[in-house]
PDB file of N, CA and C in Angstrom:
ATOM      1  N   UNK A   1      25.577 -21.641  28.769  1.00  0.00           N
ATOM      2  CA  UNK A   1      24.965 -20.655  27.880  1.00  0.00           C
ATOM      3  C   UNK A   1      26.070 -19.839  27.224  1.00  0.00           C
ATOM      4  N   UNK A   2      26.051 -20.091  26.011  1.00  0.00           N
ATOM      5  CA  UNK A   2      26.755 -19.101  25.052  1.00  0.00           C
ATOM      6  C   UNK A   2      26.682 -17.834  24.308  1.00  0.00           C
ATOM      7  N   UNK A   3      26.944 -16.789  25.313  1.00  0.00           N
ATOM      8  CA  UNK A   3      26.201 -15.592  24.818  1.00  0.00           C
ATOM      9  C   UNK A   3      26.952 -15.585  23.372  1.00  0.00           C
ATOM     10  N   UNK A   4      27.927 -15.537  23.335  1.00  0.00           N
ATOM     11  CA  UNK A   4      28.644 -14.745  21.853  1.00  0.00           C
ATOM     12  C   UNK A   4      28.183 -15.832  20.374  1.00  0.00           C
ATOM     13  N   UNK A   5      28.289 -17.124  20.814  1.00  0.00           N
ATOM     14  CA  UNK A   5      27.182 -18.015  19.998  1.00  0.00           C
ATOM     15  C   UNK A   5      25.691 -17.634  19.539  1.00  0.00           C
ATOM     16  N   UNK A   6      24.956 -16.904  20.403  1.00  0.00           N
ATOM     17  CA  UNK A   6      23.749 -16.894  20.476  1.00  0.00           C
ATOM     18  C   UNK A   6      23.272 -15.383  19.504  1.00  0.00           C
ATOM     19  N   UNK A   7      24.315 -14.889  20.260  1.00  0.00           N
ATOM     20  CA  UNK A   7      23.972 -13.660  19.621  1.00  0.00           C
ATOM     21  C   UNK A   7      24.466 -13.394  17.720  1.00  0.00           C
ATOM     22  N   UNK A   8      25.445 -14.593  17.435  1.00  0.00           N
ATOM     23  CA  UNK A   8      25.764 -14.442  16.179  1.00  0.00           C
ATOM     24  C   UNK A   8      24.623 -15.355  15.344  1.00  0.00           C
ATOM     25  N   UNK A   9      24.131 -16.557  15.809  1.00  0.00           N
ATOM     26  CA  UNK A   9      22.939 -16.840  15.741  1.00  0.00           C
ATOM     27  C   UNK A   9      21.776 -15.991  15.413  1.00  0.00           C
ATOM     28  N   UNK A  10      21.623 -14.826  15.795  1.00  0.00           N
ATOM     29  CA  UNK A  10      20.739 -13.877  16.034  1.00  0.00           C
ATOM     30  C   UNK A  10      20.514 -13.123  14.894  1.00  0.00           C
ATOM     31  N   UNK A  11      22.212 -12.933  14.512  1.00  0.00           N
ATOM     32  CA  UNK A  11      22.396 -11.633  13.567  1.00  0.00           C
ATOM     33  C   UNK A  11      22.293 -12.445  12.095  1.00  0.00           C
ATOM     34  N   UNK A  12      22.546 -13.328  12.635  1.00  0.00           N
ATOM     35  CA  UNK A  12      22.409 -14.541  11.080  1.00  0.00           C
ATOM     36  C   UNK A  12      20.792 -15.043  10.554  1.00  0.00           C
ATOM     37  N   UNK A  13      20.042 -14.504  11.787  1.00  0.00           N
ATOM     38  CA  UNK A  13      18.674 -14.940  11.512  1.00  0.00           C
ATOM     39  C   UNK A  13      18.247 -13.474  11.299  1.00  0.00           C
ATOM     40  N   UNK A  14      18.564 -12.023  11.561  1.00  0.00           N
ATOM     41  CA  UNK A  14      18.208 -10.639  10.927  1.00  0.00           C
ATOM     42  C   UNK A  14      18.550 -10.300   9.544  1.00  0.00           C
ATOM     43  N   UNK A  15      19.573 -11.192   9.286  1.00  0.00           N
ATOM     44  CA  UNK A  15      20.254 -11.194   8.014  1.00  0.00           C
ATOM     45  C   UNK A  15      19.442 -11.450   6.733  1.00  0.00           C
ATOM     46  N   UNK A  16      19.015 -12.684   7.186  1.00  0.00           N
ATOM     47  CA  UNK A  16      18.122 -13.442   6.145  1.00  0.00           C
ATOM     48  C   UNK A  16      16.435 -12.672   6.090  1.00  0.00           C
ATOM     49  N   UNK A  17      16.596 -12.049   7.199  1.00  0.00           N
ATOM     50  CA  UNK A  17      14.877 -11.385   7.176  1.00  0.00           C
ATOM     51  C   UNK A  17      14.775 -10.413   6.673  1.00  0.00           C
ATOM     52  N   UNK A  18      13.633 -10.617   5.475  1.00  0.00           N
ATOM     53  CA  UNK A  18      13.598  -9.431   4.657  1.00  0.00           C
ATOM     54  C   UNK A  18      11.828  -8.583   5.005  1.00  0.00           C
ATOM     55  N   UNK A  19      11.678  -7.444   4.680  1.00  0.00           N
ATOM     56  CA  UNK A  19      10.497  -7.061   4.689  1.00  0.00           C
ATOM     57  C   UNK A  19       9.864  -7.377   3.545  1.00  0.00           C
ATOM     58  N   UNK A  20       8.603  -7.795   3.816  1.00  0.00           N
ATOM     59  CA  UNK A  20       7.717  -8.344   3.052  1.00  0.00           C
ATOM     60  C   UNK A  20       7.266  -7.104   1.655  1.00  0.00           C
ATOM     61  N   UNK A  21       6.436  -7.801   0.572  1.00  0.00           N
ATOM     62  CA  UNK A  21       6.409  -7.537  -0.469  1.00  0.00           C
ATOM     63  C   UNK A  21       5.141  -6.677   0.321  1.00  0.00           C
ATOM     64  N   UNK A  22       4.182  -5.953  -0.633  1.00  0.00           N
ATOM     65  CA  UNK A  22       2.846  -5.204  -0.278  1.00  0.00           C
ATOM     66  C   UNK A  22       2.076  -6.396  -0.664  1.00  0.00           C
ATOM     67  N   UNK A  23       2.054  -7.231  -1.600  1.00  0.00           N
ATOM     68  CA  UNK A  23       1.008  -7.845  -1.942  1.00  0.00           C
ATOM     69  C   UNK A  23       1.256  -9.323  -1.112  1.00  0.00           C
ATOM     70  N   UNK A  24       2.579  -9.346  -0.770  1.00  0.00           N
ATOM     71  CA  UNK A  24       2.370 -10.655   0.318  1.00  0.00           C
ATOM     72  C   UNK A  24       1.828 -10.297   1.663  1.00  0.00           C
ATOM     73  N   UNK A  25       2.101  -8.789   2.507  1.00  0.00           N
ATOM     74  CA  UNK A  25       1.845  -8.537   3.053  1.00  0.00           C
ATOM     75  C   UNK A  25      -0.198  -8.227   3.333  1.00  0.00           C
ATOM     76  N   UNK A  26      -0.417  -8.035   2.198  1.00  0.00           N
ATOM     77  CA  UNK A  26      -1.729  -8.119   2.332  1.00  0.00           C
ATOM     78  C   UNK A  26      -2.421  -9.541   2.046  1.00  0.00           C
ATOM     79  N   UNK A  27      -1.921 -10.120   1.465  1.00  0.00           N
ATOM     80  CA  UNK A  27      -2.315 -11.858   1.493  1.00  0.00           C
ATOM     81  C   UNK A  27      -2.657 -12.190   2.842  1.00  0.00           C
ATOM     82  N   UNK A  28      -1.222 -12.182   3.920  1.00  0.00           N
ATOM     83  CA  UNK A  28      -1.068 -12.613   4.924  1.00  0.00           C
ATOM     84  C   UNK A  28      -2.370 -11.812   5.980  1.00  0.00           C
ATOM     85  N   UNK A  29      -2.747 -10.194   5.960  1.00  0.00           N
ATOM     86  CA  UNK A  29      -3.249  -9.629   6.384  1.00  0.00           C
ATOM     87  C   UNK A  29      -5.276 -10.450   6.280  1.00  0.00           C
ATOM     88  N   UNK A  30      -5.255 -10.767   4.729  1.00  0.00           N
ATOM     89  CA  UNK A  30      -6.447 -11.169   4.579  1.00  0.00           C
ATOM     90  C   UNK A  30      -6.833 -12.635   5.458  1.00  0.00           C
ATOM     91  N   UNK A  31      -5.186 -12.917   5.184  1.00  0.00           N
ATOM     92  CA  UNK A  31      -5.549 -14.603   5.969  1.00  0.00           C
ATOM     93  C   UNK A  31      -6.029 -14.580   7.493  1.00  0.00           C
ATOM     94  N   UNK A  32      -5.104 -13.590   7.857  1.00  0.00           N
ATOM     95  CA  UNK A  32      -5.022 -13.774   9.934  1.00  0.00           C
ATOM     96  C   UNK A  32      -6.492 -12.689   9.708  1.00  0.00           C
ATOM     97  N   UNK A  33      -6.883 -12.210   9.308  1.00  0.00           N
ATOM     98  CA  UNK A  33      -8.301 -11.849   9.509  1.00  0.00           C
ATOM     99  C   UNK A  33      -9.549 -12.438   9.094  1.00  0.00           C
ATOM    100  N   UNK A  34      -9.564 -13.258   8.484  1.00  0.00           N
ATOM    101  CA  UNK A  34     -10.490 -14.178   7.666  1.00  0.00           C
ATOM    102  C   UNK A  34     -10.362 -15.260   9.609  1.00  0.00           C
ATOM    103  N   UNK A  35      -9.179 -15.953   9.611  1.00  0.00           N
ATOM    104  CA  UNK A  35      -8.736 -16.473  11.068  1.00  0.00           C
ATOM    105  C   UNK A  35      -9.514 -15.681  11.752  1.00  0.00           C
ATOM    106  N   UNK A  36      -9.812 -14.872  12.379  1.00  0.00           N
ATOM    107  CA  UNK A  36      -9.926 -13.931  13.225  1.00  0.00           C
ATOM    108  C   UNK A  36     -11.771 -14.015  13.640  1.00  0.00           C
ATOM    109  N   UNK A  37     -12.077 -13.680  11.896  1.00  0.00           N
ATOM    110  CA  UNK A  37     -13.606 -13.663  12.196  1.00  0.00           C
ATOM    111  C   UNK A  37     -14.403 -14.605  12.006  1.00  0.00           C
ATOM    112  N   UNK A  38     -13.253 -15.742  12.053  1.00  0.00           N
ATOM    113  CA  UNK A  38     -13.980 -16.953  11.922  1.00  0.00           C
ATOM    114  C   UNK A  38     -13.957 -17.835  13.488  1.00  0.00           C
ATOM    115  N   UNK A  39     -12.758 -17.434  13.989  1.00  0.00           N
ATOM    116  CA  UNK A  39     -13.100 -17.456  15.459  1.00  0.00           C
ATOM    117  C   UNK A  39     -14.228 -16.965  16.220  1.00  0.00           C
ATOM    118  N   UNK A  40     -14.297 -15.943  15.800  1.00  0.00           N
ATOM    119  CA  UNK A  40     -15.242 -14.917  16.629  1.00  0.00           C
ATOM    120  C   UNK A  40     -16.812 -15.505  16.570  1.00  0.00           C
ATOM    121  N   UNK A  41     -17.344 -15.932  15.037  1.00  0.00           N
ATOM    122  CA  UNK A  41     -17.815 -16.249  14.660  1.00  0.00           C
ATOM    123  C   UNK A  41     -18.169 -17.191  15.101  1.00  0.00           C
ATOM    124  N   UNK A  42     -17.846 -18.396  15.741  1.00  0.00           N
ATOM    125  CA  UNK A  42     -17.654 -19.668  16.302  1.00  0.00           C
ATOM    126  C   UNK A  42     -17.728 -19.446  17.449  1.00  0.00           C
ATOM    127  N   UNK A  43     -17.264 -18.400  17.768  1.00  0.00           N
ATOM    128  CA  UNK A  43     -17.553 -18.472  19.402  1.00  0.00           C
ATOM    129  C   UNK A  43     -19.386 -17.549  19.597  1.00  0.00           C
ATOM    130  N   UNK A  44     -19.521 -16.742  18.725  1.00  0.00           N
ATOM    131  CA  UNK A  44     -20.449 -16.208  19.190  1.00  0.00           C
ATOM    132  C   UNK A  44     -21.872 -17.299  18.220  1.00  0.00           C
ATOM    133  N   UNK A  45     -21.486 -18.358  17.515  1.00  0.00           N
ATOM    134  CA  UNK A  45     -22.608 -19.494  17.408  1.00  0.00           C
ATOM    135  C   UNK A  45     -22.634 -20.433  18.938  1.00  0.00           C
ATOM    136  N   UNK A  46     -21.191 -20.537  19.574  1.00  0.00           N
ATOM    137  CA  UNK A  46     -21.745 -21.843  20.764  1.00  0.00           C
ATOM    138  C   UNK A  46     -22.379 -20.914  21.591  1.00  0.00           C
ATOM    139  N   UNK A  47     -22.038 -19.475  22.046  1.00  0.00           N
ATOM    140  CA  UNK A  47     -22.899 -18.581  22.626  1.00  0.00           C
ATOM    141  C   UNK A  47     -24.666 -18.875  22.398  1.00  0.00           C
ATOM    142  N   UNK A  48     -24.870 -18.625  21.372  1.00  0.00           N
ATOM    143  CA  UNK A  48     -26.012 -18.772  20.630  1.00  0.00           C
ATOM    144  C   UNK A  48     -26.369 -19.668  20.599  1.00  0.00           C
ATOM    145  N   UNK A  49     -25.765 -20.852  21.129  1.00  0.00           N
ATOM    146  CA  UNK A  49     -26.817 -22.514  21.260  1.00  0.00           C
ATOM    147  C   UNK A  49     -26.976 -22.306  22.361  1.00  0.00           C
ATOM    148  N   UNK A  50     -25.985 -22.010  23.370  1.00  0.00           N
ATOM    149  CA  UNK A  50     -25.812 -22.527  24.669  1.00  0.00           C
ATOM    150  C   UNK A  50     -26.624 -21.429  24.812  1.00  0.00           C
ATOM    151  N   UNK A  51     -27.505 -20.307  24.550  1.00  0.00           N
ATOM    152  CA  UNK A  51     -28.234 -19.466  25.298  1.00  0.00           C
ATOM    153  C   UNK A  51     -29.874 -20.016  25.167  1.00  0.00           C
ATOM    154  N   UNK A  52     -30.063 -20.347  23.610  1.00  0.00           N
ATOM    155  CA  UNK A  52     -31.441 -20.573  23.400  1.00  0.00           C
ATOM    156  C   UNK A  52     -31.591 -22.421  24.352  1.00  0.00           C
ATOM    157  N   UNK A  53     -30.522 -23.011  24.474  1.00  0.00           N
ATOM    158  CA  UNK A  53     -30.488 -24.496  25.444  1.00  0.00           C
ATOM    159  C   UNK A  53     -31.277 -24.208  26.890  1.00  0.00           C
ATOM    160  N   UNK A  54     -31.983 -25.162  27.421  1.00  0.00           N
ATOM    161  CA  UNK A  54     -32.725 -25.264  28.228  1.00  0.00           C
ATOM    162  C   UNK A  54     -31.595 -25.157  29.444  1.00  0.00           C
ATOM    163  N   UNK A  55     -31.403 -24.145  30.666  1.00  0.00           N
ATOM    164  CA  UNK A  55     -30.159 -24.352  31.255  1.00  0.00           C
ATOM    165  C   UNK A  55     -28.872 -24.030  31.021  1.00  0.00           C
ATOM    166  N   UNK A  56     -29.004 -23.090  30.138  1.00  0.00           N
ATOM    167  CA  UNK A  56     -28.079 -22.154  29.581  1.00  0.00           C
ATOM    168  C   UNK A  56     -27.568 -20.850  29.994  1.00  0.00           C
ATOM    169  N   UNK A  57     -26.611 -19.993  29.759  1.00  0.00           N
ATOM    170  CA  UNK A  57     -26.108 -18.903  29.966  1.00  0.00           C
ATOM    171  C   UNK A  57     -27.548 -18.399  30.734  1.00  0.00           C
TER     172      UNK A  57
END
């Protein structure tokens, strides 16, 4: 293990990282939440079979 490798590695990957724009930042925001409630969503339909199912929840 190469610490002094790793760590210049590191600073070379902070380097290149920039903070995001507002309007990319809200793109990304709409996406992982659109994700989000579409999970939820999905989970609370197999809920909803598996309850009205004969032998269910």
């Amino acid at each position: 293990m190469d610490v002094k490798y790793d760590l210049t590695s590191y600073v070379r990957v902070l380097k290149l990282a920039s903070t995001p724009s507002w309007e990319e930042f809200s793109q990304i925001s709409k996406i992982a939440g659109a994700g989000i409630f579409l999970v939820g969503f999905l989970g609370f339909v197999i809920f909803a079979v598996m309850s009205f199912l004969p032998g269910g929840v």
